[in-house]
Every structure is written in structure tokens, then in C-alpha cells.
Protein backbone atom coordinates (compact mmCIF):
# COMPACT_ATOMS: atom_id res chain seq x y z
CA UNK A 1 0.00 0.00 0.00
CA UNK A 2 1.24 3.26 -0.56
CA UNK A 3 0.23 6.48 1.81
CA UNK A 4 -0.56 9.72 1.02
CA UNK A 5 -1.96 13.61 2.62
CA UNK A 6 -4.82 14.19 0.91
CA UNK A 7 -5.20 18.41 0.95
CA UNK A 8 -9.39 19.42 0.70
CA UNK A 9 -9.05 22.69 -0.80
CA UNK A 10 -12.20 25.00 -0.09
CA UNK A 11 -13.35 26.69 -3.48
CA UNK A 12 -16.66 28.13 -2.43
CA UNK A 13 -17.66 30.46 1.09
CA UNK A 14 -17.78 28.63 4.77
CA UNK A 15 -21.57 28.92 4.78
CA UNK A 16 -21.73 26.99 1.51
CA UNK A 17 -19.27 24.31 2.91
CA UNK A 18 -20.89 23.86 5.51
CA UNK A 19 -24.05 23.13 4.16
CA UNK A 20 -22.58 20.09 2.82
CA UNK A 21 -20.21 19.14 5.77
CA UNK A 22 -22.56 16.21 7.18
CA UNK A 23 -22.62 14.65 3.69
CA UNK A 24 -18.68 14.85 3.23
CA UNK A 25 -18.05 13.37 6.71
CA UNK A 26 -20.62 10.32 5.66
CA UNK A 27 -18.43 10.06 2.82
CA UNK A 28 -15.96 9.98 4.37
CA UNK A 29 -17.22 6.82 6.63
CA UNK A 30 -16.87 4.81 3.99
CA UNK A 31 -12.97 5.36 4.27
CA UNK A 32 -12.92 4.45 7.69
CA UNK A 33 -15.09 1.22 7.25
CA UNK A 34 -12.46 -0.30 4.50
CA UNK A 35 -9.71 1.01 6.52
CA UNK A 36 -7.71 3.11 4.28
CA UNK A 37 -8.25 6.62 6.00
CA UNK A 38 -6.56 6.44 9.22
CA UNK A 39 -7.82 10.58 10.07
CA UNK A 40 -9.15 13.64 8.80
CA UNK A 41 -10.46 16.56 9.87
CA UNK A 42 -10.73 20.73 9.10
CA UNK A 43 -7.13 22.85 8.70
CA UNK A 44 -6.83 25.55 10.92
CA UNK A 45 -8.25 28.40 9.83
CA UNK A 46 -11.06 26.31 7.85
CA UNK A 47 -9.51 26.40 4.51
CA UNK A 48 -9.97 22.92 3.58
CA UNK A 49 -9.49 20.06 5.05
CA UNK A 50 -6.17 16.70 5.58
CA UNK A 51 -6.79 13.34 5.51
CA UNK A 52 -4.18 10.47 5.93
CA UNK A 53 -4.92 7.63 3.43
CA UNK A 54 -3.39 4.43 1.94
CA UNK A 55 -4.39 2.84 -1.14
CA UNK A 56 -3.13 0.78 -4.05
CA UNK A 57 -2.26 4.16 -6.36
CA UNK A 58 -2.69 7.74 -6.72
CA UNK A 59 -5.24 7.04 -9.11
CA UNK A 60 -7.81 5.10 -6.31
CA UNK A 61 -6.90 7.61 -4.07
CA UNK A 62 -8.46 10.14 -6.28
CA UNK A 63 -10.86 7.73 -7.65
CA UNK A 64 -12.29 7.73 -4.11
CA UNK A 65 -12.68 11.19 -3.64
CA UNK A 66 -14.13 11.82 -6.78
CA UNK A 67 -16.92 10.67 -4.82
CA UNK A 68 -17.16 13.61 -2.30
CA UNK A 69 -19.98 15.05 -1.92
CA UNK A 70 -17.68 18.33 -2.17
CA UNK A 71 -16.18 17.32 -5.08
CA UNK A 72 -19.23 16.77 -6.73
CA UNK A 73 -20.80 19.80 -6.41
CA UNK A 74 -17.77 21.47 -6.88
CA UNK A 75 -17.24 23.36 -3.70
CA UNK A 76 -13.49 21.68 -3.11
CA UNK A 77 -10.40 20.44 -5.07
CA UNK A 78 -7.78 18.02 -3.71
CA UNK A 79 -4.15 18.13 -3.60
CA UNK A 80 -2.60 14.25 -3.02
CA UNK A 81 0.83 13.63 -2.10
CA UNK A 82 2.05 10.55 -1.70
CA UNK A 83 4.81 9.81 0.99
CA UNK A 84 6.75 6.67 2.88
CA UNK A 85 6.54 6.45 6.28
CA UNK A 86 9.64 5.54 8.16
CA UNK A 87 9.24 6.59 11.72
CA UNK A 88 5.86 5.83 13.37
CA UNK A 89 4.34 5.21 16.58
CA UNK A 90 4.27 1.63 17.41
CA UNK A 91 0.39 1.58 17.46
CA UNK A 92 0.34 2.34 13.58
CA UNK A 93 2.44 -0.26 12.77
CA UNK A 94 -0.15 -2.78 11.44
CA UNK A 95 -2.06 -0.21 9.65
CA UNK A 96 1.52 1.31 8.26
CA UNK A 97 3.27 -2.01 7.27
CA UNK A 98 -0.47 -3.90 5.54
């Protein structure tokens, strides 16, 4: 598996955003349930958004969030870099090394 920051870029007002936020973070459940998105959450200010992911390629990576309900109405874009993990906490080992 490789791993990657996924960068939610906010394209459209707060208020707008939010209006969708429940939707995005249903979305994102489905992450969580398969096990590829270890967290995510808002940057600080609320510019967008990070999530830490894993998958096969790039390519499913963004394959999955073309999914987003923020994506699909076109209130985000996403910036993915991929990166290797060498230094972890012990906890995230079996989720790192899958």
C-alpha cells in the first residue's frame, strides 16, 4: 500500500461548505469502514481540510474522492501527495506495514 496527505481545498464560502459538511463526513465513513483513512479533519483556519490515506495508487486515491460530496458539487479540489513512512508510533504499525 502506498500512503498519502490528501489536501481538501475550499473553493466556495464557509456557509456553503458547511451546508454540505454532514454529507462529506458520511463520505468519508466509507474510508474508515475499509480502513484506508486512518484521520481527517478541518485545517486551521477552515480552509480545507487533511486526511491520511493508503491505497493501491494515486489514481484510487483520487478515484475515491471523486466521490465527495464536495467534489461533486464542486465546492473543493484536492491536492494528493504521496509519501513513505519511516518513523511511526508503534500503534500504527499494522495499519503502516499492511
Amino acid at each position: 500500500m502506498k500512503h498519502f496527505v490528501c489536501e481538501i481545498i475550499y473553493k466556495a464560502p464557509l456557509e456553503k461548505i458547511e451546508e454540505t459538511t454532514a454529507e462529506h463526513r458520511n463520505f468519508l465513513g466509507q474510508g474508515y469502514k475499509k480502513g484506508f483513512i486512518l484521520f481527517s479533519g478541518p485545517q486551521v483556519p477552515r480552509i480545507g481540510g487533511i486526511v491520511i490515506a493508503k491505497g493501491e495508487s494515486m489514481e484510487s486515491i483520487s478515484e475515491f474522492f471523486s466521490g465527495d460530496p464536495y467534489q461533486k458539487k464542486g465546492l473543493a479540489e484536492y491536492k494528493f501527495i504521496e509519501f513513505s513512512p519511516k518513523n511511526f508510533q508503534d500503534f500504527l504499525k499494522s495499519w503502516i506495514e499492511e
